[in-house]
Protein backbone atom coordinates (compact mmCIF):
# COMPACT_ATOMS: atom_id res chain seq x y z
CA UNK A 1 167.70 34.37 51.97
CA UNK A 2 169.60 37.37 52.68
CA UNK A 3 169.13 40.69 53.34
CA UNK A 4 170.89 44.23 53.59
CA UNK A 5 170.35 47.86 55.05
CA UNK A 6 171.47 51.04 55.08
CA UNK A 7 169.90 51.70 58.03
CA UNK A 8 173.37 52.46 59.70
CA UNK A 9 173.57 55.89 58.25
CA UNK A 10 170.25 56.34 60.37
CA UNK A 11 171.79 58.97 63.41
CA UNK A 12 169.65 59.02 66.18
CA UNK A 13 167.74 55.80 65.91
CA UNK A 14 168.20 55.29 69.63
CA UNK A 15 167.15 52.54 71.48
CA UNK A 16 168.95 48.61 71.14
CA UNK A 17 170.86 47.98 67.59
CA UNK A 18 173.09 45.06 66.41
CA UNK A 19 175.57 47.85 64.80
CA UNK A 20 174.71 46.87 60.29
CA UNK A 21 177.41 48.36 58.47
CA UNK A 22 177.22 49.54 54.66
CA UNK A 23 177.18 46.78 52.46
CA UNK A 24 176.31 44.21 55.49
CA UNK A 25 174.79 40.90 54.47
CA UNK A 26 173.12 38.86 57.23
CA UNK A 27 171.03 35.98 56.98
CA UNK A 28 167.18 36.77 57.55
CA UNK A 29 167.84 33.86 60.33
CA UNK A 30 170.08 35.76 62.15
CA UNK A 31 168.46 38.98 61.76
CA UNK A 32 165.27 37.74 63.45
CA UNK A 33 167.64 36.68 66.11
CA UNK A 34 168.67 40.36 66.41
CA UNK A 35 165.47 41.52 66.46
CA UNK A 36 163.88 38.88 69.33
CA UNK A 37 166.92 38.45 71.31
CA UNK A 38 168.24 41.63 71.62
CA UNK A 39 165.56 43.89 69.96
CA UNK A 40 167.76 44.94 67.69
CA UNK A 41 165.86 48.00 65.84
CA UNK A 42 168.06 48.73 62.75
CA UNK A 43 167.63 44.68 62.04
CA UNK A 44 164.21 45.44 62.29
CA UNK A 45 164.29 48.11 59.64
CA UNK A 46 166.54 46.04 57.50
CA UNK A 47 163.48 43.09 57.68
CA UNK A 48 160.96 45.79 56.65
CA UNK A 49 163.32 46.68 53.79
CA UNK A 50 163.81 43.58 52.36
CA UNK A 51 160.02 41.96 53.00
CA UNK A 52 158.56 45.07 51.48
CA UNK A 53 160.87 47.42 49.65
CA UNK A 54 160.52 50.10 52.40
CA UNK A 55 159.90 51.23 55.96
CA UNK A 56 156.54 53.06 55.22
CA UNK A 57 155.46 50.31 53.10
CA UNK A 58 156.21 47.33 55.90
CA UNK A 59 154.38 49.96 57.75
CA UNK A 60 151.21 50.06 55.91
CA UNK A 61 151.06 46.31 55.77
CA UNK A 62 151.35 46.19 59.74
CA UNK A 63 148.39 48.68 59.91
CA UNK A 64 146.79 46.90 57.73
CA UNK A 65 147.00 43.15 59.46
CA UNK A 66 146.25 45.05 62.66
CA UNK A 67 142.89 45.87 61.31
CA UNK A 68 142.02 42.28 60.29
CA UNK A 69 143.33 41.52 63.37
CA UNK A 70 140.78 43.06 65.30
CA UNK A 71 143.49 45.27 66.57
CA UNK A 72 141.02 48.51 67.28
CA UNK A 73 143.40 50.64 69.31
CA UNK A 74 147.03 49.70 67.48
CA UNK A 75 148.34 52.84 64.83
CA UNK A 76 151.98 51.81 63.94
CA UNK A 77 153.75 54.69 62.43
CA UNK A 78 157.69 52.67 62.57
CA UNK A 79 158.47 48.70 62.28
CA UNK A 80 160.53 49.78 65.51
CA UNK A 81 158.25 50.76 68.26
CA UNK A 82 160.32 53.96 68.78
CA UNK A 83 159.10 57.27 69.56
CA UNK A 84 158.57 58.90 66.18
CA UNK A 85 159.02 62.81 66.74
CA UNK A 86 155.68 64.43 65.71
CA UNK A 87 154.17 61.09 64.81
CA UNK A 88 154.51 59.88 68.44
CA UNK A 89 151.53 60.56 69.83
CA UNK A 90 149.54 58.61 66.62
CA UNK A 91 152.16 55.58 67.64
CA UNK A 92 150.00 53.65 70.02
CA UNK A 93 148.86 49.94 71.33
CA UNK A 94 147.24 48.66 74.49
CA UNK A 95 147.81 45.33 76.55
CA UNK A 96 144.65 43.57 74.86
CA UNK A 97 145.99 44.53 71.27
CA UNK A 98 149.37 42.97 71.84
CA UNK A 99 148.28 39.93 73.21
CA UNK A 100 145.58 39.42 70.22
CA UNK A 101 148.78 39.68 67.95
CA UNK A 102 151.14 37.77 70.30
CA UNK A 103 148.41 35.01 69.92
CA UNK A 104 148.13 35.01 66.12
CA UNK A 105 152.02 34.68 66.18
CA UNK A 106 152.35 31.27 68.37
CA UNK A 107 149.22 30.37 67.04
CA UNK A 108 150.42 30.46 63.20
CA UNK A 109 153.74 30.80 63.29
CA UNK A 110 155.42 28.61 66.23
CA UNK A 111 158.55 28.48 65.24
CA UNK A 112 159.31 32.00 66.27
CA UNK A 113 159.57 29.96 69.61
CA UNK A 114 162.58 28.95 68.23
CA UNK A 115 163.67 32.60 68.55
CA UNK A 116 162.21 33.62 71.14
CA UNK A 117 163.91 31.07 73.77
CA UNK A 118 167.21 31.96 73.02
CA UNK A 119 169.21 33.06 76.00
CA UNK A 120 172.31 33.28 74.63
CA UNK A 121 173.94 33.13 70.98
CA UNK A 122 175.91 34.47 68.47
CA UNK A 123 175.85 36.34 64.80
CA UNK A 124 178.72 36.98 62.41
CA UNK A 125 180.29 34.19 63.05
CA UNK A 126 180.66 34.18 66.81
CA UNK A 127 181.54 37.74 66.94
CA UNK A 128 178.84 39.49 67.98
CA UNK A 129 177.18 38.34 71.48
CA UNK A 130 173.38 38.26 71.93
CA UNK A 131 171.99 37.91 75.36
CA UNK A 132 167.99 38.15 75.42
CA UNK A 133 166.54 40.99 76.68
CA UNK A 134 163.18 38.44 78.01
CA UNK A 135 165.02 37.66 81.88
CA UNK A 136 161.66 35.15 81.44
CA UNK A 137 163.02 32.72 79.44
CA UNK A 138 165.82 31.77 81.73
CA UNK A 139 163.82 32.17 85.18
CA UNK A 140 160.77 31.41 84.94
CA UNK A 141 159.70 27.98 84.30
CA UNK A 142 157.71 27.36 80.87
CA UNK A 143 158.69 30.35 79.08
CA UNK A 144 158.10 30.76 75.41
CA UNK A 145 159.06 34.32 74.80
CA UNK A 146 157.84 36.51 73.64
CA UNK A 147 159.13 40.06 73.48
CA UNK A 148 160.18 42.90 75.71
CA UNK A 149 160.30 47.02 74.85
CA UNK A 150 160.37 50.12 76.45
CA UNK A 151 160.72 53.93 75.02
CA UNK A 152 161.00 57.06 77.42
CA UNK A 153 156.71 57.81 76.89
CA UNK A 154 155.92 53.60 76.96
CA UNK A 155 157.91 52.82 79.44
CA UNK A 156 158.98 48.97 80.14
CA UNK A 157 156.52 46.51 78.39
CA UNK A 158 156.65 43.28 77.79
CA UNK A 159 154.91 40.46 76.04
CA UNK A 160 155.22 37.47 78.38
CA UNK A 161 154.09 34.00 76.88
CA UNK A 162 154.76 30.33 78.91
CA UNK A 163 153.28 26.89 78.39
CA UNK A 164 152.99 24.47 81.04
CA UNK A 165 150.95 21.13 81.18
CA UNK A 166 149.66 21.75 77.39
CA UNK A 167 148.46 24.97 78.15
CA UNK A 168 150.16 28.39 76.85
CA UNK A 169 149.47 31.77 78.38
CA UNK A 170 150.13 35.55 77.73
CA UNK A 171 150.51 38.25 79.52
CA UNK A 172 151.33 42.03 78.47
CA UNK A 173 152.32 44.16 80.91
CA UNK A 174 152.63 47.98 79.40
CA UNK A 175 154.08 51.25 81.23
CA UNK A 176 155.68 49.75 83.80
CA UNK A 177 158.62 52.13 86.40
CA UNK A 178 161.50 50.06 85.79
CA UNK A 179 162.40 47.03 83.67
CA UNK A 180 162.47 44.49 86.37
CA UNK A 181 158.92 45.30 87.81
CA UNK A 182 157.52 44.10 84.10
CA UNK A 183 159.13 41.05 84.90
CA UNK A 184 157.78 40.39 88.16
CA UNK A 185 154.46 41.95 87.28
CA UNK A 186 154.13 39.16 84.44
CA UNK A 187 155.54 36.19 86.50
CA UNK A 188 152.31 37.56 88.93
CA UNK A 189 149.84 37.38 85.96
CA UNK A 190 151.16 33.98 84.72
CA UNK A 191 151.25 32.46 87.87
CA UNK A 192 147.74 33.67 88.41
CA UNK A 193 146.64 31.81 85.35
CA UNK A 194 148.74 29.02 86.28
CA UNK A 195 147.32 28.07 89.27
CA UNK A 196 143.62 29.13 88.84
CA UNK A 197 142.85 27.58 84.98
CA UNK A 198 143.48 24.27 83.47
CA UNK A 199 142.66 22.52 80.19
CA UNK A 200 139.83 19.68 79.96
CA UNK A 201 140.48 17.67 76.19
CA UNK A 202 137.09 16.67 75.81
CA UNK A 203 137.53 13.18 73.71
CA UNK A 204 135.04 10.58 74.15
CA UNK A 205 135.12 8.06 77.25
CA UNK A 206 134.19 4.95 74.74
CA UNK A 207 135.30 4.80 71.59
CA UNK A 208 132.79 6.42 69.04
CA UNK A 209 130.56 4.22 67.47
CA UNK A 210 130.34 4.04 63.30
CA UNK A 211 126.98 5.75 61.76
CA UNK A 212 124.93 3.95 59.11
CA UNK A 213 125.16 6.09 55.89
CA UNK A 214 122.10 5.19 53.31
CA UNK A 215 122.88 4.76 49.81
CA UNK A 216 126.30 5.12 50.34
CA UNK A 217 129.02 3.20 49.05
CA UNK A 218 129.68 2.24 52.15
CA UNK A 219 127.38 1.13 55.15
CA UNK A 220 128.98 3.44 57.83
CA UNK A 221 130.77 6.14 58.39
CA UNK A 222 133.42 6.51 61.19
CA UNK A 223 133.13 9.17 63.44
CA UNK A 224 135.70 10.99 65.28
CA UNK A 225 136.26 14.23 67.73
CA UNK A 226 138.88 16.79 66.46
CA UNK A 227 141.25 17.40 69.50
CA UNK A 228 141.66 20.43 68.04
CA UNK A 229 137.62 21.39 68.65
CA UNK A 230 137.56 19.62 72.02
CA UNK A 231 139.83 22.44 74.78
CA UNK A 232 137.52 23.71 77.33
CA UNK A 233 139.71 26.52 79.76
CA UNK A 234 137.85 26.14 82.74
CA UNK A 235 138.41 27.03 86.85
CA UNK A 236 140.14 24.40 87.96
CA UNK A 237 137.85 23.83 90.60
CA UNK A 238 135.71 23.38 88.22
CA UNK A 239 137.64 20.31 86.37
CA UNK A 240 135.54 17.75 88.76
CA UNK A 241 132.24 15.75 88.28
CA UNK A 242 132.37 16.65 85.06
CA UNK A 243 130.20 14.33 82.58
CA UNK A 244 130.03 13.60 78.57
CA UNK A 245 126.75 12.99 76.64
CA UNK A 246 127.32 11.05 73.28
CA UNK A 247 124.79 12.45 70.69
CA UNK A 248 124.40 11.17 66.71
CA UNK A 249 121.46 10.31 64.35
CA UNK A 250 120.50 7.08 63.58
CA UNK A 251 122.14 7.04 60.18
CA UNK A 252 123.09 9.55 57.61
CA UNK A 253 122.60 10.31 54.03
CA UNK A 254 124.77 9.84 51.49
CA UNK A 255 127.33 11.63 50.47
CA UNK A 256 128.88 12.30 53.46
CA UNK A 257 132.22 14.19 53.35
CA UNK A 258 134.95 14.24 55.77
CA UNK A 259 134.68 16.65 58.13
CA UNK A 260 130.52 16.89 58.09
CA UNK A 261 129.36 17.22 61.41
CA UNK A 262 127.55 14.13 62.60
CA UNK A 263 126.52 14.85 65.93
CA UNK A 264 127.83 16.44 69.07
CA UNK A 265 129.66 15.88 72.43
CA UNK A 266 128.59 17.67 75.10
CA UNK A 267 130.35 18.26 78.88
CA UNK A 268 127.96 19.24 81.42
CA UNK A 269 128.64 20.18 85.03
CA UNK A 270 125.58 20.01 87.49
CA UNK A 271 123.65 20.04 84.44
CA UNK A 272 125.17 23.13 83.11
CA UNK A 273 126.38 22.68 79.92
CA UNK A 274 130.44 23.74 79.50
CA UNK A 275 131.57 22.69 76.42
CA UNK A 276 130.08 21.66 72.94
CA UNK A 277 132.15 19.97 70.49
CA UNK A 278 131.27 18.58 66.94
CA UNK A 279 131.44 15.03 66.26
CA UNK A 280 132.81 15.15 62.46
CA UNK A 281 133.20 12.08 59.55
CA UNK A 282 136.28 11.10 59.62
CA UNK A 283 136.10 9.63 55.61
CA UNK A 284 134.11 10.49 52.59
CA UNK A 285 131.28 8.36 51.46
CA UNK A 286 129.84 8.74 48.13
CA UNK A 287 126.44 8.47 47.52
CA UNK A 288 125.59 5.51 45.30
CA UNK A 289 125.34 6.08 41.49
CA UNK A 290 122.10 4.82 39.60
CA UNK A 291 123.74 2.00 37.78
CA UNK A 292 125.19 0.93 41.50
CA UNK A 293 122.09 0.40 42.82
CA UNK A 294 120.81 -1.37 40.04
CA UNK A 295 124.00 -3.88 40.11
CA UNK A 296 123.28 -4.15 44.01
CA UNK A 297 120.18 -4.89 44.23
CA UNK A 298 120.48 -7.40 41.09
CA UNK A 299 123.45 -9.04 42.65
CA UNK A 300 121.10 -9.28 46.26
CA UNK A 301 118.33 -11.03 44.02
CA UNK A 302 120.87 -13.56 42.64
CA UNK A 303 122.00 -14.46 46.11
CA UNK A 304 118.52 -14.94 47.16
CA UNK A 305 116.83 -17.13 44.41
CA UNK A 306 120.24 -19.30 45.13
């Protein structure tokens, strides 16, 4: 896909632009390169553009998403994050907001990562140099992205996101004097979270035992723990002596659908419970049909009187 703007005949944007011309085709590829590398804001504009016919539209739909989001203090009044002239002061976020919607993104969409850990590139053919704005991603160790900002009333914000070991933090730093404080301010925070959490994967110490299923089409059903369901963030001195109880009925009754919970594992700690994760069917079976059982239990008879 491509897409165009005429965003250039914008005077006064302000803030970091990648320079479209009239008539400009670039690759929606490269523009989200411009606009995660470098934060290039007319890019931005040309994205809003071409996703949604116009600024104020793209607009709406990020108000919009930032209500399903949860996102109780965000009002977006540009795609940019500029100061807006009179509508400034509606233009607003805090740190929680931005990391709910930082989440969603890596959670959803990963391969911005793919963006987002550029250091260094090149649209237009080699042309035009991009050199990302995030210091993060080449100096501090596990760094994902995610985005940095700053206007003369926000200051120097950034979205910091790194992944070490399995696990992936955020931090969002807003309002901060000078553009390499937000840096060091969310190496502080990361390192924090670093070194005081870590991830348990609660799967089971044995392999799970099969359930009986009655009048099923099969005997048993195989039961399994989504890895998925089974992350407990914990201290990590809290990540010893911990201890897994096994619980599922005796059998279950047919049908039984993949993905029915069958029973539960539970991590304890000192007898504190920590983390409760569904034990789920990992197949369907069908519950016998009338003329099954019929055949069956003929069949059974047959085998017995020979």
């Amino acid at each position: 896909s491509s897409a165009a703007s005429d965003v250039y005949k914008r005077q006064g944007m302000g803030g970091s632009q990648v320079y479209l011309k009239e008539g400009e085709q670039m690759s929606v590829s490269e523009l989200l390169k411009c606009i995660t590398v470098v934060s290039g804001n007319d890019a931005a504009v040309a994205m809003a553009e071409y996703l949604s016919g116009s600024e104020a539209a793209f607009v709406a739909e990020m108000n919009l998403r930032a209500r399903e989001l949860g996102m109780a203090d965000t009002n977006f009044v540009n795609c940019t994050g500029l100061d807006d002239g009179a509508d400034a002061v509606n233009h607003r976020t805090s740190a929680y907001d931005i990391a709910l919607m930082s989440r969603q993104l890596l959670k959803y969409h990963p391969l911005i990562k793919n963006y987002t850990t550029i250091w260094m590139d090149t649209v237009r053919g080699g042309t035009f140099g991009l050199s990302n704005t995030n210091k993060l991603i080449r100096f501090y160790e596990g760094a994902t992205g995610l985005k940095t900002g700053s206007t003369d009333s926000a200051r120097y914000c950034i979205s910091a996101t790194a992944e070490r070991e399995g696990m992936e933090l955020i931090a969002v730093v807003l309002k901060s004097p000078t553009g390499q404080q937000r840096f060091e301010d969310a190496k502080t925070l990361l390192n924090y979270g670093f070194s005081t959490y870590g991830l348990v994967h609660a799967s089971p110490e044995e392999p799970l035992p099969p359930v009986p299923v009655t009048l099923g089409t099969r005997d048993a059903v195989q039961s399994m723990v989504d890895p998925a369901e089974g992350l407990l963030l914990a201290e990590k001195a809290r990540l010893q002596g911990l201890e897994q109880t096994v619980t599922l009925p005796e059998s279950a009754a047919a049908p039984v659908r993949q993905g029915d919970v069958l029973g539960t594992l539970t991590v304890t700690q000192n007898g504190e419970t920590l983390l409760e994760v569904p034990i789920r069917a990992a197949e369907t079976v069908e519950k016998l049909t009338f003329g099954a059982v019929s055949y069956t239990h003929l069949r059974a008879h047959e085998t017995a009187a020979n």
